[in-house]
Protein backbone atom coordinates (compact mmCIF):
# COMPACT_ATOMS: atom_id res chain seq x y z
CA UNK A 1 34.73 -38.73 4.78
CA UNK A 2 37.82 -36.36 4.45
CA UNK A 3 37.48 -35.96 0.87
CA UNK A 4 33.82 -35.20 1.08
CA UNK A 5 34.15 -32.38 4.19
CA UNK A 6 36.80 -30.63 1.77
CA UNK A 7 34.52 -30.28 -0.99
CA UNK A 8 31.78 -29.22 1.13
CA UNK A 9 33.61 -26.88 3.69
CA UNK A 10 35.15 -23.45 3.24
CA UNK A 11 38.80 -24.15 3.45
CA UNK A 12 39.34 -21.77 6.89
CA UNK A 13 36.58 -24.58 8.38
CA UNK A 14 38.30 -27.54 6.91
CA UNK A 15 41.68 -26.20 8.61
CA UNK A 16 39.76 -26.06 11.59
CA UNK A 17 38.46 -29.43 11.58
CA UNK A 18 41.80 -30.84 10.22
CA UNK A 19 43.50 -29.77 13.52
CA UNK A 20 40.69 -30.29 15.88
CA UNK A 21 40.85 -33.88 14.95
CA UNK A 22 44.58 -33.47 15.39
CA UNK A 23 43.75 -32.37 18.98
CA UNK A 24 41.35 -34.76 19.53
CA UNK A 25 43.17 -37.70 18.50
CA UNK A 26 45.97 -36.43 21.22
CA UNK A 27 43.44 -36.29 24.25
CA UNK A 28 42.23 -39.80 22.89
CA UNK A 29 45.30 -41.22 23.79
CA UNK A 30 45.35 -39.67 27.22
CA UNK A 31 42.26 -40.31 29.03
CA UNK A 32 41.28 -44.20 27.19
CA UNK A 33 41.96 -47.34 28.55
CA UNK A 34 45.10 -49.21 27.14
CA UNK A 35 43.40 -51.54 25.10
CA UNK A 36 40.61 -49.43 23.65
CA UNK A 37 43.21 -46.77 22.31
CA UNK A 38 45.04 -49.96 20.72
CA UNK A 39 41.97 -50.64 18.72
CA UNK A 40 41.80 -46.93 17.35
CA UNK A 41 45.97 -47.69 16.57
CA UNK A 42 45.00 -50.86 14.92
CA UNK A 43 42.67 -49.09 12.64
CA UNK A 44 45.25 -46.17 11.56
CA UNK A 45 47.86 -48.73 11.16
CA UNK A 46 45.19 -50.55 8.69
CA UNK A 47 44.82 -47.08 6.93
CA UNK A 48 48.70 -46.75 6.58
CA UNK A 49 49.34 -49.96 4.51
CA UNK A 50 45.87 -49.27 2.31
CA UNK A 51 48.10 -45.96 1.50
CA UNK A 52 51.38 -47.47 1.23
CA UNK A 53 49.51 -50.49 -1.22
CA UNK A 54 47.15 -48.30 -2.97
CA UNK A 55 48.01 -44.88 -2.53
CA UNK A 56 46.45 -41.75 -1.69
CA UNK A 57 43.62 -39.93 -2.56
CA UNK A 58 44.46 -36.40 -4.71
CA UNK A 59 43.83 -33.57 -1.77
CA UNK A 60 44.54 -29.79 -2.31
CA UNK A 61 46.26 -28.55 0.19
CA UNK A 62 49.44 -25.84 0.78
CA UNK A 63 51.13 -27.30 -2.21
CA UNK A 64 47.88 -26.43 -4.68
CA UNK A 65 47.41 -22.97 -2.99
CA UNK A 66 50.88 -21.69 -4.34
CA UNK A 67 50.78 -23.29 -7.52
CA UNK A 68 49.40 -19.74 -8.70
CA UNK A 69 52.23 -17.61 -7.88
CA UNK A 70 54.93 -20.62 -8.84
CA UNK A 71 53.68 -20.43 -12.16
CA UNK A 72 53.75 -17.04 -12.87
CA UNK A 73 57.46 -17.24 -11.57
CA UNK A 74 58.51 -19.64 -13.56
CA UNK A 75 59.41 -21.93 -10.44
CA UNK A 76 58.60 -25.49 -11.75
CA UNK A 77 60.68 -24.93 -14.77
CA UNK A 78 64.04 -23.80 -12.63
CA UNK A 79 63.50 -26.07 -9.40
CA UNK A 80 61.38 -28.82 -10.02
CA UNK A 81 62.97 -30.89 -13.59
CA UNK A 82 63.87 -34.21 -13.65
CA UNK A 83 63.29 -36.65 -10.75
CA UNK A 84 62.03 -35.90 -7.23
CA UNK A 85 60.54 -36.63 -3.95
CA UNK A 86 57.73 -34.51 -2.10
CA UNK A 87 58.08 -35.62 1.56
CA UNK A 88 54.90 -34.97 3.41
CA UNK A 89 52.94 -34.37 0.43
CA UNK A 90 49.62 -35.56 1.62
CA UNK A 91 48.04 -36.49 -1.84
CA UNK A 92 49.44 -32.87 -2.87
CA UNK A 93 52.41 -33.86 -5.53
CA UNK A 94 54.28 -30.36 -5.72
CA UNK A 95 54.88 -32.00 -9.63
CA UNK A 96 52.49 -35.59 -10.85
CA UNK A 97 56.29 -36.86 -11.68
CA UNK A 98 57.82 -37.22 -8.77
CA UNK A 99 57.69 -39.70 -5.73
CA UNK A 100 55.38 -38.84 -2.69
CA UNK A 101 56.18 -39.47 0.56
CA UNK A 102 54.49 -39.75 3.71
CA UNK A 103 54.15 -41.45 7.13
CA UNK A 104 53.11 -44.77 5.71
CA UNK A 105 56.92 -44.71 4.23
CA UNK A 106 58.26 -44.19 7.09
CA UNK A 107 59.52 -41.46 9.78
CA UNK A 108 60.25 -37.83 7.29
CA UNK A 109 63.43 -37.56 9.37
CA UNK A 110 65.42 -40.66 8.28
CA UNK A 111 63.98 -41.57 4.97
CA UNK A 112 65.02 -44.57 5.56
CA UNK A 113 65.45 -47.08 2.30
CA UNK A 114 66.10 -44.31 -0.30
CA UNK A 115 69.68 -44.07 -1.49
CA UNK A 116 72.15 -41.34 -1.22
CA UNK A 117 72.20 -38.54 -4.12
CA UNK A 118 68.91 -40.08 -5.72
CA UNK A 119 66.96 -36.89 -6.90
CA UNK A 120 67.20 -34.12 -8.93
CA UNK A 121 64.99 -31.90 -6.32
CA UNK A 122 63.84 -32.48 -2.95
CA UNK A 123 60.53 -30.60 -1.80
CA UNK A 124 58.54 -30.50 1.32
CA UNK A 125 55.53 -28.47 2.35
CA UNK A 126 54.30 -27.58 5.87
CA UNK A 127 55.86 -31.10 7.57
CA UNK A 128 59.13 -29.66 8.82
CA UNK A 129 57.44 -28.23 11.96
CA UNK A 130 56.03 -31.96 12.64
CA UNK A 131 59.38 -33.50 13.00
CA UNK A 132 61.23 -33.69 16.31
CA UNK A 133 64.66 -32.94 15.16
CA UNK A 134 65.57 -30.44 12.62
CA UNK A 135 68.99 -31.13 11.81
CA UNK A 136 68.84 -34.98 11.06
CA UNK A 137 65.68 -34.44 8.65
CA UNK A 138 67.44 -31.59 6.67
CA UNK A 139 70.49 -33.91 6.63
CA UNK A 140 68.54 -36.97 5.64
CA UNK A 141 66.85 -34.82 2.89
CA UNK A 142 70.27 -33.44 2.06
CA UNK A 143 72.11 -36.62 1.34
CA UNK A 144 69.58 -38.02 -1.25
CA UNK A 145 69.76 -34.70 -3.12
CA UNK A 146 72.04 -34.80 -6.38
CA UNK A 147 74.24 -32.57 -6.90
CA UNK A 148 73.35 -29.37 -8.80
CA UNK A 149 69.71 -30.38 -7.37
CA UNK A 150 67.44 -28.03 -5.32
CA UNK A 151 66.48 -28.47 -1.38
CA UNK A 152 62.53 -26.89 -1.35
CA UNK A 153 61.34 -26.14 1.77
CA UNK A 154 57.88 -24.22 2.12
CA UNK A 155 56.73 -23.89 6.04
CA UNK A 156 54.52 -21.68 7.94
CA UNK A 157 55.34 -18.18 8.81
CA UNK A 158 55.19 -17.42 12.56
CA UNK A 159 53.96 -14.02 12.14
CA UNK A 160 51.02 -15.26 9.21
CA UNK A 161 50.22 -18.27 10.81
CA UNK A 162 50.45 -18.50 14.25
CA UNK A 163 50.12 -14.81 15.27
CA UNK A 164 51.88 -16.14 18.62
CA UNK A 165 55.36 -16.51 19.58
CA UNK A 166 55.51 -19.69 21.88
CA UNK A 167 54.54 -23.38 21.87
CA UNK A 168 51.65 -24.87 21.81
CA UNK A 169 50.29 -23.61 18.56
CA UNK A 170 46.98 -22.26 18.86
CA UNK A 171 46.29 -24.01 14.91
CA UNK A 172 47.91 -27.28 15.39
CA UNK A 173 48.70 -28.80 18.42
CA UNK A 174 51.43 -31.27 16.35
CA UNK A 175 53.55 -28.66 15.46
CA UNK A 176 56.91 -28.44 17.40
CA UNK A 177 58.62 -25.71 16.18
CA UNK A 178 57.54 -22.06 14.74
CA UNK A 179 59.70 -20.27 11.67
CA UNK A 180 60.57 -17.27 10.69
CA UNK A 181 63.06 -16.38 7.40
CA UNK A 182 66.10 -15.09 9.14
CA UNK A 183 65.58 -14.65 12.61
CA UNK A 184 66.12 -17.22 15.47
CA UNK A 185 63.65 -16.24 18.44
CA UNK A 186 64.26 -18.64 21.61
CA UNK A 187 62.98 -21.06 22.65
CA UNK A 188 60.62 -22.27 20.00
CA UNK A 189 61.16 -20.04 16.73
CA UNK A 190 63.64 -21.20 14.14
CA UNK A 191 65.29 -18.87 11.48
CA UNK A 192 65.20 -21.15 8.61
CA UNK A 193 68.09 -19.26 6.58
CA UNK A 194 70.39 -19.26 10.00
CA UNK A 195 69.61 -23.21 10.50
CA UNK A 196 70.06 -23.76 6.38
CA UNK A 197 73.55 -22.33 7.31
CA UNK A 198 74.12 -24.52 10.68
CA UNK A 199 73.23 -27.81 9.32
CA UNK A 200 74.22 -27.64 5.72
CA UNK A 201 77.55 -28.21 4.21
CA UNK A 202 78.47 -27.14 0.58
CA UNK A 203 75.18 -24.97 -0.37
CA UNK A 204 73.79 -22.17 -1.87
CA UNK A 205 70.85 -20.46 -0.40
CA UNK A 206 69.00 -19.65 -3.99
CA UNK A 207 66.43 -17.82 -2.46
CA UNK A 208 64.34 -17.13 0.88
CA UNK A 209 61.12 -15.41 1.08
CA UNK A 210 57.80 -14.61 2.82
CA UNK A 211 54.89 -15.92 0.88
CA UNK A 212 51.07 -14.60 1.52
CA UNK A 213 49.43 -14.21 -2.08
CA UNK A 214 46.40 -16.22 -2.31
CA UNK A 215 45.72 -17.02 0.96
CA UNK A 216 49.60 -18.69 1.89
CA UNK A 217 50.85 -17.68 5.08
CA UNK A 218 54.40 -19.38 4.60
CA UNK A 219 57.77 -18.92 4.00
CA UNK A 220 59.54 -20.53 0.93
CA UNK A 221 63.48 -21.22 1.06
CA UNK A 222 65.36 -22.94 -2.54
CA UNK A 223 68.91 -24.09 -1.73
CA UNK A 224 71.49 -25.75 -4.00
CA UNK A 225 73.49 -28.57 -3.68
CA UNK A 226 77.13 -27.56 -5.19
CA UNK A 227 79.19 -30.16 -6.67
């Protein structure tokens, strides 16, 4: 049903309907009886191991919409060679050779089962505002980076996405965090360059930037892992 509403939908009203459900599935929980939200649990629990067996469907989602620009920047050939992991992808493989991960692999924070300094680049698009705590996912992500490999972070943009400067997003009621490049803004705005240098030992900030060709609203951030 997903893949047919993207193909029929403008993508502003698939967004919408995308986090809708998000909300939806949220006051589900809330006002059911015990045992009848256990059944809808059942069934996405079903739906996580026909991922994790089969895998998922192809989708086109933040990834595909600033494949454009990365091209014409010569970004795959720099950041994105030899193996890697796209955590959160969603069927959206920033590259077709590298690994995707998702929630039916387990929690994006701990990565838990892949070894230390196992990929040439890390990448992650629009799931680090999803996750709880900041500093052990960039540290999990960190530690199975190689060295001389790239960190790849591409997130919304307070200002371009939300258009709001406090929790609960108005666009996704998951998200738990808002980001902006350089500036921290309490309570709920993280500068992603200030918490690259908080949390991560032994880097290089490559480059940080503000992304809105083609209909992104994001900000992109390349870091490297020094020997």
């Amino acid at each position: 049903m997903g893949k047919r509403l993207r193909k029929l939908l403008p993508a502003k009203a698939y967004e919408f309907c995308s986090n809708f459900s998000c909300y939806f599935k949220l006051r589900l929980k809330n006002i059911l009886p015990a045992e009848i939200y256990k059944f809808f649990s059942f069934s996405h629990q079903f739906k996580l191991i026909r991922r994790r067996v089969f895998g998922r469907a192809t989708s086109q989602l933040e990834t595909t919409k600033a494949r454009p620009r990365r091209v014409k920047e010569g970004f795959f050939e720099k950041y994105c060679k030899g193996s890697g992991i796209d955590i959160g992808y969603g069927g959206d493989l920033v590259v077709p050779n590298c690994q995707g991960w998702d929630i039916e692999h387990g929690d994006a924070q701990y990565l838990k089962g892949l070894e230390s300094d196992n990929f040439d680049f890390v990448y992650s698009s629009h799931t680090l505002e999803h996750l709880i705590n900041l500093e052990v996912a960039l540290k999990s992500w960190w530690n199975v980076l190689r060295r001389n490999g790239y960190l790849i972070i591409y997130i919304p943009h307070r200002h371009l996405y939300e258009e709001k400067k406090t929790l609960p997003s108005a666009k996704n009621p998951d998200h738990k965090h808002f980001f902006l490049v350089e500036e921290d803004d309490p309570p709920d705005t993280v500068g992603v360059v200030p918490l690259i240098k908080r949390v991560l030992t032994n880097h290089e900030i490559v480059y940080a930037k503000e992304c809105s060709e083609n209909g992104e609203y994001s900000i992109e951030i390349v870091v490297r892992k020094h020997c």
